[in-house]
Protein backbone atom coordinates (compact mmCIF):
# COMPACT_ATOMS: atom_id res chain seq x y z
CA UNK A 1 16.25 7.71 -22.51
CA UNK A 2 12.73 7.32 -22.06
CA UNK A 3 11.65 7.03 -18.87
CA UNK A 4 7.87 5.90 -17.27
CA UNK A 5 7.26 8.07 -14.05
CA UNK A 6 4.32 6.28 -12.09
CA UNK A 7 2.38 5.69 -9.31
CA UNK A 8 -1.35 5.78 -7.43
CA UNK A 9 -2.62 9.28 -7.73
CA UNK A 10 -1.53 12.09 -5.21
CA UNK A 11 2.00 11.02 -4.63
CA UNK A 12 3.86 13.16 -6.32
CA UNK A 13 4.26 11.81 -10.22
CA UNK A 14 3.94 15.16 -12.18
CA UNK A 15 5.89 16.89 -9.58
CA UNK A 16 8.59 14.24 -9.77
CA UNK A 17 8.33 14.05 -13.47
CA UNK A 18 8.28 17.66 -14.99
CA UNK A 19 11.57 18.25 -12.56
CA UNK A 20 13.37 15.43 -13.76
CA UNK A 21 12.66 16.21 -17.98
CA UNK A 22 14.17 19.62 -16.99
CA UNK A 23 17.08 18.09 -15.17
CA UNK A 24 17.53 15.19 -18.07
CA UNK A 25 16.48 17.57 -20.85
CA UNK A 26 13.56 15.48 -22.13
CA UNK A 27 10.48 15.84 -23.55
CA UNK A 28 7.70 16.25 -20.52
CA UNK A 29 4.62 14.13 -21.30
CA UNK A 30 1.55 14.01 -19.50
CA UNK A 31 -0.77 10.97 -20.67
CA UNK A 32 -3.56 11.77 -18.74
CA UNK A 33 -4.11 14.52 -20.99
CA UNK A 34 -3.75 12.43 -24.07
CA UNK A 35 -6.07 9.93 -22.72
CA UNK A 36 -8.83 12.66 -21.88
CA UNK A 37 -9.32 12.35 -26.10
CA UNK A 38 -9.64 8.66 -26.06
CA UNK A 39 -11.96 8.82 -23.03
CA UNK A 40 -15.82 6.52 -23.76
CA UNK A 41 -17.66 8.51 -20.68
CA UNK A 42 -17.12 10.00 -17.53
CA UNK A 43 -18.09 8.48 -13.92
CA UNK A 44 -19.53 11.04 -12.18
CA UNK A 45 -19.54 9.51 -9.04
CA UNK A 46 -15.44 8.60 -8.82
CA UNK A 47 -15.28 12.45 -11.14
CA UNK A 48 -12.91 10.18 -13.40
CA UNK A 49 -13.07 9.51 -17.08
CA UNK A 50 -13.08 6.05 -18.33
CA UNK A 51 -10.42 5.59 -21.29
CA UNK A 52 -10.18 3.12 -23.72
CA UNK A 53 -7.18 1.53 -23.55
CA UNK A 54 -6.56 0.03 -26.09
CA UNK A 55 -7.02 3.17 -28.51
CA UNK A 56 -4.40 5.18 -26.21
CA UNK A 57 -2.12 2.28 -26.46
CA UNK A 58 -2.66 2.02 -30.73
CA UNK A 59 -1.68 6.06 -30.07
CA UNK A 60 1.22 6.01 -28.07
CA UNK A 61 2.60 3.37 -29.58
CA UNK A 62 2.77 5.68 -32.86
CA UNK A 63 3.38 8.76 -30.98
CA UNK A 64 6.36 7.74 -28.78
CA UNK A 65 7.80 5.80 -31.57
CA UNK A 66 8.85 9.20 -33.29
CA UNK A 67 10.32 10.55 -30.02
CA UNK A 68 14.38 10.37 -29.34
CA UNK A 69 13.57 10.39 -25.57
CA UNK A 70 11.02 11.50 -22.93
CA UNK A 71 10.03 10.99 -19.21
CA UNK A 72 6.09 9.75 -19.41
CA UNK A 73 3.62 10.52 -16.33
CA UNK A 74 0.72 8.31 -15.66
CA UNK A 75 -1.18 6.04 -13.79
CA UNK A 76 -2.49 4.21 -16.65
CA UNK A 77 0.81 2.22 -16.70
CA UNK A 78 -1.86 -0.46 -19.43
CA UNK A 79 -1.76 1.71 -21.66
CA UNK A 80 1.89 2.33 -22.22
CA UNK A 81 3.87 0.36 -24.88
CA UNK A 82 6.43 -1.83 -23.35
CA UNK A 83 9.14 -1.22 -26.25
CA UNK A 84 8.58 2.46 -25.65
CA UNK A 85 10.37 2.44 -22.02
CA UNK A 86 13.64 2.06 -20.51
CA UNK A 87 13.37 2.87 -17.22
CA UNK A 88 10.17 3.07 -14.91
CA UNK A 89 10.05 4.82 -11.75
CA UNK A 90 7.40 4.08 -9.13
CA UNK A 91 6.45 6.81 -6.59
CA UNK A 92 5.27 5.31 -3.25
CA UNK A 93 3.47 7.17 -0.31
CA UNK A 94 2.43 6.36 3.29
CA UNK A 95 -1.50 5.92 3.16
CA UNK A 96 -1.87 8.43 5.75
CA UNK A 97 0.02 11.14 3.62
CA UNK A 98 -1.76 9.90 0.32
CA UNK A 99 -5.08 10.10 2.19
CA UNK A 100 -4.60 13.71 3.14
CA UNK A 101 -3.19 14.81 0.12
CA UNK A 102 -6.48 13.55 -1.85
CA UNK A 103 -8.76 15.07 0.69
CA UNK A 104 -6.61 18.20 0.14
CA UNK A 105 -7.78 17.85 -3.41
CA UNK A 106 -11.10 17.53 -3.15
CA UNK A 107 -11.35 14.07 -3.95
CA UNK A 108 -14.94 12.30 -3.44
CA UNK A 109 -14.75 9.51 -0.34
CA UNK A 110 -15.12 6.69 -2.94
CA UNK A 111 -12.11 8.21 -4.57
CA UNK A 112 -10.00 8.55 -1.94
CA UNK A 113 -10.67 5.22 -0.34
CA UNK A 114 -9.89 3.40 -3.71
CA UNK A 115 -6.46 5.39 -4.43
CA UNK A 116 -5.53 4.50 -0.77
CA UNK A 117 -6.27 0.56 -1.12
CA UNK A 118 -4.30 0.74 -4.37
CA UNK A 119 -1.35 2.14 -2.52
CA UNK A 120 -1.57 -0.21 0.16
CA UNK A 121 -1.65 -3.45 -2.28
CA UNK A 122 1.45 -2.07 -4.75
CA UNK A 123 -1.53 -1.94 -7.27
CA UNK A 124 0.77 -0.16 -9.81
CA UNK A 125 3.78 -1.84 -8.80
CA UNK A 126 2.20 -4.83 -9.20
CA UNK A 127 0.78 -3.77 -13.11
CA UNK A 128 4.33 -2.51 -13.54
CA UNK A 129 6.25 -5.19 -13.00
CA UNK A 130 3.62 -7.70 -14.57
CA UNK A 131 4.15 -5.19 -17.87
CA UNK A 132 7.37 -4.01 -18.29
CA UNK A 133 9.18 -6.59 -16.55
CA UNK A 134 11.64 -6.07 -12.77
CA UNK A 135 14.65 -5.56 -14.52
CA UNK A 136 13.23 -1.84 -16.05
CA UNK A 137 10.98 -1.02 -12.26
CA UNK A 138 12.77 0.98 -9.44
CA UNK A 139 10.14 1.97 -6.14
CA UNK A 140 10.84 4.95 -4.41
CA UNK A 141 9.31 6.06 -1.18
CA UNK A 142 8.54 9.78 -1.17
CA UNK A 143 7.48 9.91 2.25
CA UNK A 144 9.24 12.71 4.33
CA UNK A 145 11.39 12.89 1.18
CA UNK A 146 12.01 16.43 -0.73
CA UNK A 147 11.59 16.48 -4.57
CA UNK A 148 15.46 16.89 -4.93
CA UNK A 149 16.03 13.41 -2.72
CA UNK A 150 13.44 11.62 -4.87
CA UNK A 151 14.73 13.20 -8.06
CA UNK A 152 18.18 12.19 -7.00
CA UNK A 153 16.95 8.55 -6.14
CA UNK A 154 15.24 8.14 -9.67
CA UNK A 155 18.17 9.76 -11.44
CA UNK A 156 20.47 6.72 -9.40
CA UNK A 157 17.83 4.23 -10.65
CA UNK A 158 17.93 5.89 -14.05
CA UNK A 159 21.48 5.47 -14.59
CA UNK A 160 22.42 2.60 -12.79
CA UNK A 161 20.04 -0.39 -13.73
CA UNK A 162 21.72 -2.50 -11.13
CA UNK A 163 20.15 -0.11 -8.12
CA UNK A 164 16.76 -0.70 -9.30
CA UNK A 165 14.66 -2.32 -6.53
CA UNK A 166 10.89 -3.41 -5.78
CA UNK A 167 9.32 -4.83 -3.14
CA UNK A 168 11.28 -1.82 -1.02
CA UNK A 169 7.77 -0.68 0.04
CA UNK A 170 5.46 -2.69 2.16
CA UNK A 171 2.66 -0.62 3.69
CA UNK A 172 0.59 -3.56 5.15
CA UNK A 173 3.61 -4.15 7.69
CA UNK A 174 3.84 -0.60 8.00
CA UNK A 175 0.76 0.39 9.00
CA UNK A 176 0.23 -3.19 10.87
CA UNK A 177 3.00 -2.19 12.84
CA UNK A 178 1.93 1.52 13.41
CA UNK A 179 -1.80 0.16 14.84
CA UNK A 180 -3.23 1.93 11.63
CA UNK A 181 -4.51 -0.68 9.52
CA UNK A 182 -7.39 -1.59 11.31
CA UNK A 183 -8.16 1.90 11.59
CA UNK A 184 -8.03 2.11 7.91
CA UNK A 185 -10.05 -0.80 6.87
CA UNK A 186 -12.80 0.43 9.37
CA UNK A 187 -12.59 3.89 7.81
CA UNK A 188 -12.95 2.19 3.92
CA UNK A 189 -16.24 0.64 5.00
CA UNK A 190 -17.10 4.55 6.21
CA UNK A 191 -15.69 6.13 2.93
């Protein structure tokens, strides 16, 4: 099996991940230390590197082609060949979680504010589904959830391709409905 484990960063991918290759007995592989060596500069205002796709893709696509089976974890979801996955699990988190798990981290303002928009527009979901296609995407919310639940959840989607659901997650209604989005957009233009 070889499994994509994705999602905005700061909800919970390499946690999610590294448990389920143990649990699954695959190969644990973090791209965002592959695409460190393919990076063209680093922005020191967002303290991110900027990658060249296109060279990590032309890399993976070799790499991954010699491996029986693996669970993947990224946000660069671009960058991942589509042959090379079966199964790709999104990890979704309330704003206000995601928010204060970045600050947690040390993230700059600018940083935080553009992971949070991402989460609140299915960015990744939205590259996801564009790339690999609904029929291999499964969402998962991981809000209030322990690691076991949302292991157990992307095990289900895993294994049964039929449970595999998007569009489960809506955070504009969500935090429209908890009086928190106007809140938030007043707080990007402050961030």
């Amino acid at each position: 099996m070889k499994i994509l484990v994705t999602g905005t960063p700061g909800v919970g991918k390499t946690t999610i991940a590294r448990r389920l290759a143990q649990l699954l007995k695959l190969e644990y592989i973090n791209v965002n230390e592959i695409a460190k060596k393919y990076s063209v500069e680093y922005d020191e205002k967002l303290k991110s590197y900027i990658v060249d796709v296109n060279a990590l893709k032309k890399y993976l696509k070799i790499f991954l082609s010699k491996k029986p089976g693996f669970i993947l974890d990224t946000h660069l979801v671009e960058a991942i060949p589509v042959k090379q996955v079966d199964c790709v699990i999104i990890l979704r988190l309330h704003p206000k979680v995601l928010r204060k798990r970045l600050e947690e981290r040390g993230y700059s303002r600018e940083k935080i504010r553009e992971n949070v928009e991402a989460e609140i527009v299915d960015y990744v979901t939205v590259n996801a589904v564009k790339r690999f296609g609904k029929e291999k995407v499964c969402e998962i919310n991981c809000t209030d959830k322990s690691v076991d639940e949302v292991v157990r959840e992307a095990i289900n989607c895993i294994n049964n391709p039929s449970c595999r659901a998007i569009g489960v997650v809506n955070w504009l209604k969500v935090l429209e409905e908890e009086g928190f989005l106007l809140d938030l957009l007043n707080l990007s233009t402050e961030l």
